[in-house]
N, C-alpha and C. Protein backbone atom coordinates (compact mmCIF):
# COMPACT_ATOMS: atom_id res chain seq x y z
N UNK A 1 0.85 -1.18 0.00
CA UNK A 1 0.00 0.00 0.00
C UNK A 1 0.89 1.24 0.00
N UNK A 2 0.47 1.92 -0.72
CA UNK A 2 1.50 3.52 -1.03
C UNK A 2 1.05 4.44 -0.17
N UNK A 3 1.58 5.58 0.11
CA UNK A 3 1.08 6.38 1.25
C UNK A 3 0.70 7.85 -0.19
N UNK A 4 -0.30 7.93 0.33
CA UNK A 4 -0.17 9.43 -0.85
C UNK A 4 -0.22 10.39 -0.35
N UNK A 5 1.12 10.84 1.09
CA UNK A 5 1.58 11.79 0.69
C UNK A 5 2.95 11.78 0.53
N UNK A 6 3.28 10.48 -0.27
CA UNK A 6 4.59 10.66 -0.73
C UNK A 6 4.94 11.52 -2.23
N UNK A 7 6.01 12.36 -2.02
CA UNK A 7 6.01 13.41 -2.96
C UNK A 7 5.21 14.65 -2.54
N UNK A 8 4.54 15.11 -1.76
CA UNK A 8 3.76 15.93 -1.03
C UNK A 8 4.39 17.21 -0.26
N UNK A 9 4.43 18.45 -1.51
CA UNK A 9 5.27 19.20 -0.79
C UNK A 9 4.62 20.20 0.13
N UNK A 10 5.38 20.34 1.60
CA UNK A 10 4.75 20.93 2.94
C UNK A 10 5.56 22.19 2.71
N UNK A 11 4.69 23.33 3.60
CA UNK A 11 5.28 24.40 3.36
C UNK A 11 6.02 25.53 1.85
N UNK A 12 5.91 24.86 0.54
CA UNK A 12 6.19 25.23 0.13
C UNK A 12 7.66 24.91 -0.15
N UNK A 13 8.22 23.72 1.01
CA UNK A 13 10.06 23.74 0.90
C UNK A 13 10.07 22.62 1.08
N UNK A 14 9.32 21.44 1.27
CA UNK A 14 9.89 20.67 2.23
C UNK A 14 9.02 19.14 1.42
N UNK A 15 9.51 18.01 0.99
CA UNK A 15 9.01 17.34 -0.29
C UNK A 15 9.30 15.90 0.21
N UNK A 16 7.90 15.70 0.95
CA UNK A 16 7.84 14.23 1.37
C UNK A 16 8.45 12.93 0.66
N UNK A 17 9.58 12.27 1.30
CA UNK A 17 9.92 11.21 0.28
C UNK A 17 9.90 9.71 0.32
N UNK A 18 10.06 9.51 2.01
CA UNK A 18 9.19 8.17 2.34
C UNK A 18 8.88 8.02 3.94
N UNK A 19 8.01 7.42 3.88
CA UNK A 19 7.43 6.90 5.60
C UNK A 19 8.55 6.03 6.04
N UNK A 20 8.77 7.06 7.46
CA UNK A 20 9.81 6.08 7.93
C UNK A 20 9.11 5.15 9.21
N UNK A 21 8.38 6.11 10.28
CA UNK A 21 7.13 5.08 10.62
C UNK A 21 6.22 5.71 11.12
N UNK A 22 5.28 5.03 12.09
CA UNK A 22 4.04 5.68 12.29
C UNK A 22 3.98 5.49 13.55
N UNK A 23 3.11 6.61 14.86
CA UNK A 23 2.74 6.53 16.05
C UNK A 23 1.82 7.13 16.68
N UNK A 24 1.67 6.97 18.00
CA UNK A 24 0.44 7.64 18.35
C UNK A 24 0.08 9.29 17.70
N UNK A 25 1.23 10.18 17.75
CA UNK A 25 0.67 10.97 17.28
C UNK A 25 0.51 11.71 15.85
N UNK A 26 1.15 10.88 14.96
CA UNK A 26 1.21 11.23 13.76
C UNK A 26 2.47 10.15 13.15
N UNK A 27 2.77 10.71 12.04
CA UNK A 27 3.73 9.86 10.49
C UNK A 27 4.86 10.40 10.90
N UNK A 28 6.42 9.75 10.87
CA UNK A 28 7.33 10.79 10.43
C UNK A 28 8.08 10.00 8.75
N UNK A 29 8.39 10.99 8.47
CA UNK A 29 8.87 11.02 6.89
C UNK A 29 9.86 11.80 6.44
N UNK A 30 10.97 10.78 5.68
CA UNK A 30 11.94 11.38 5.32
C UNK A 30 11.75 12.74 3.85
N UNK A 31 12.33 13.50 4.50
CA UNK A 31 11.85 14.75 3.24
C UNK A 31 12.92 15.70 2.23
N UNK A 32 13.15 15.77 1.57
CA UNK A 32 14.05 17.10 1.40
C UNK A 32 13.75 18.38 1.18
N UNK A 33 14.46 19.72 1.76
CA UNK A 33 14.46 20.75 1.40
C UNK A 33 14.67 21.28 0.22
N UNK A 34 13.75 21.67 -0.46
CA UNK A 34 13.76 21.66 -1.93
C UNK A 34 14.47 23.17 -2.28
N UNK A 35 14.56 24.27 -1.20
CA UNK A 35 14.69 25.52 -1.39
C UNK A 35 16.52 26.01 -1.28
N UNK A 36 17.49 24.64 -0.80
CA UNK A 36 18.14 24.58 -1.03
C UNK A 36 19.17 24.43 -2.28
N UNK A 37 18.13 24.67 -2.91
CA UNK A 37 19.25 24.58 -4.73
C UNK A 37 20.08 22.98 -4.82
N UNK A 38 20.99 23.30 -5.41
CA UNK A 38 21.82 21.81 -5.28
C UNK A 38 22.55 21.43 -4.54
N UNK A 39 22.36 21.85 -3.25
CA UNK A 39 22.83 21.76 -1.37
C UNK A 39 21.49 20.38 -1.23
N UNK A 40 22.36 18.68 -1.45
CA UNK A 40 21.22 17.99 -0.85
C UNK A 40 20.98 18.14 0.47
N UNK A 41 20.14 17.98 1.33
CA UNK A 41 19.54 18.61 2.65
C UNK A 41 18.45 17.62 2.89
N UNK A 42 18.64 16.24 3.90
CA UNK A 42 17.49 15.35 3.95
C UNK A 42 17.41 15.65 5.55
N UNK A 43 15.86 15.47 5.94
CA UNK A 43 16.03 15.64 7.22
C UNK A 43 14.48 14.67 7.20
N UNK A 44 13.80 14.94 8.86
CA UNK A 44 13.03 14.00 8.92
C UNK A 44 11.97 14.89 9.97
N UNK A 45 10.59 14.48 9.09
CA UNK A 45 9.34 15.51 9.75
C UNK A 45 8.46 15.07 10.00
N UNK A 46 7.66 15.21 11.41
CA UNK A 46 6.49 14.14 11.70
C UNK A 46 5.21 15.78 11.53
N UNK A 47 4.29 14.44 11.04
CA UNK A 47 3.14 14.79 10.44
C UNK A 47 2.12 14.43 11.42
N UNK A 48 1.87 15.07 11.75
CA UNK A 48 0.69 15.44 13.56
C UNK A 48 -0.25 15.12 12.96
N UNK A 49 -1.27 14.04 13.79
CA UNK A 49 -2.67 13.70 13.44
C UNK A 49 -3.42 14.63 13.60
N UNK A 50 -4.68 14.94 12.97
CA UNK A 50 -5.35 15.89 13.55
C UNK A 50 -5.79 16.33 14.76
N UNK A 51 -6.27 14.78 15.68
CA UNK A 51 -6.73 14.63 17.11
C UNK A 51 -5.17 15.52 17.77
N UNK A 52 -4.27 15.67 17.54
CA UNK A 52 -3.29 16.18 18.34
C UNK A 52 -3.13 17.72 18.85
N UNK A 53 -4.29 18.65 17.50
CA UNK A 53 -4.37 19.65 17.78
C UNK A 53 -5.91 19.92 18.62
N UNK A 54 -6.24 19.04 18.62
CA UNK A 54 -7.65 18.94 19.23
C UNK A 54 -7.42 19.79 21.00
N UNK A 55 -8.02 20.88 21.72
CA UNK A 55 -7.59 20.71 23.19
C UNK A 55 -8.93 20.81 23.56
């Protein structure tokens, strides 16, 4: 099963590239900074469930 938001760019900079795993409160996923030009730049961003902003 594919995740679709792989390839999914956040912010405008930041370009989902794979699920690394999943937990109570959201996805994290390896991404790159796309706004870096040809500086590769991988880092890793968790994706908050919605219930997390819930108070």
């Amino acid at each position: 099963m594919s995740d679709p938001n792989i390839g999914r760019l956040l912010g405008k900079r930041y370009q989902l590239q794979e699920l690394i795993g999943t937990g109570a409160m959201g996805r994290v996923y390896r991404a790159k900074d796309i706004l870096l030009g040809g500086v590769p730049r991988l880092l890793t961003l968790l994706v908050l469930r919605h219930h997390c902003f819930i108070q």
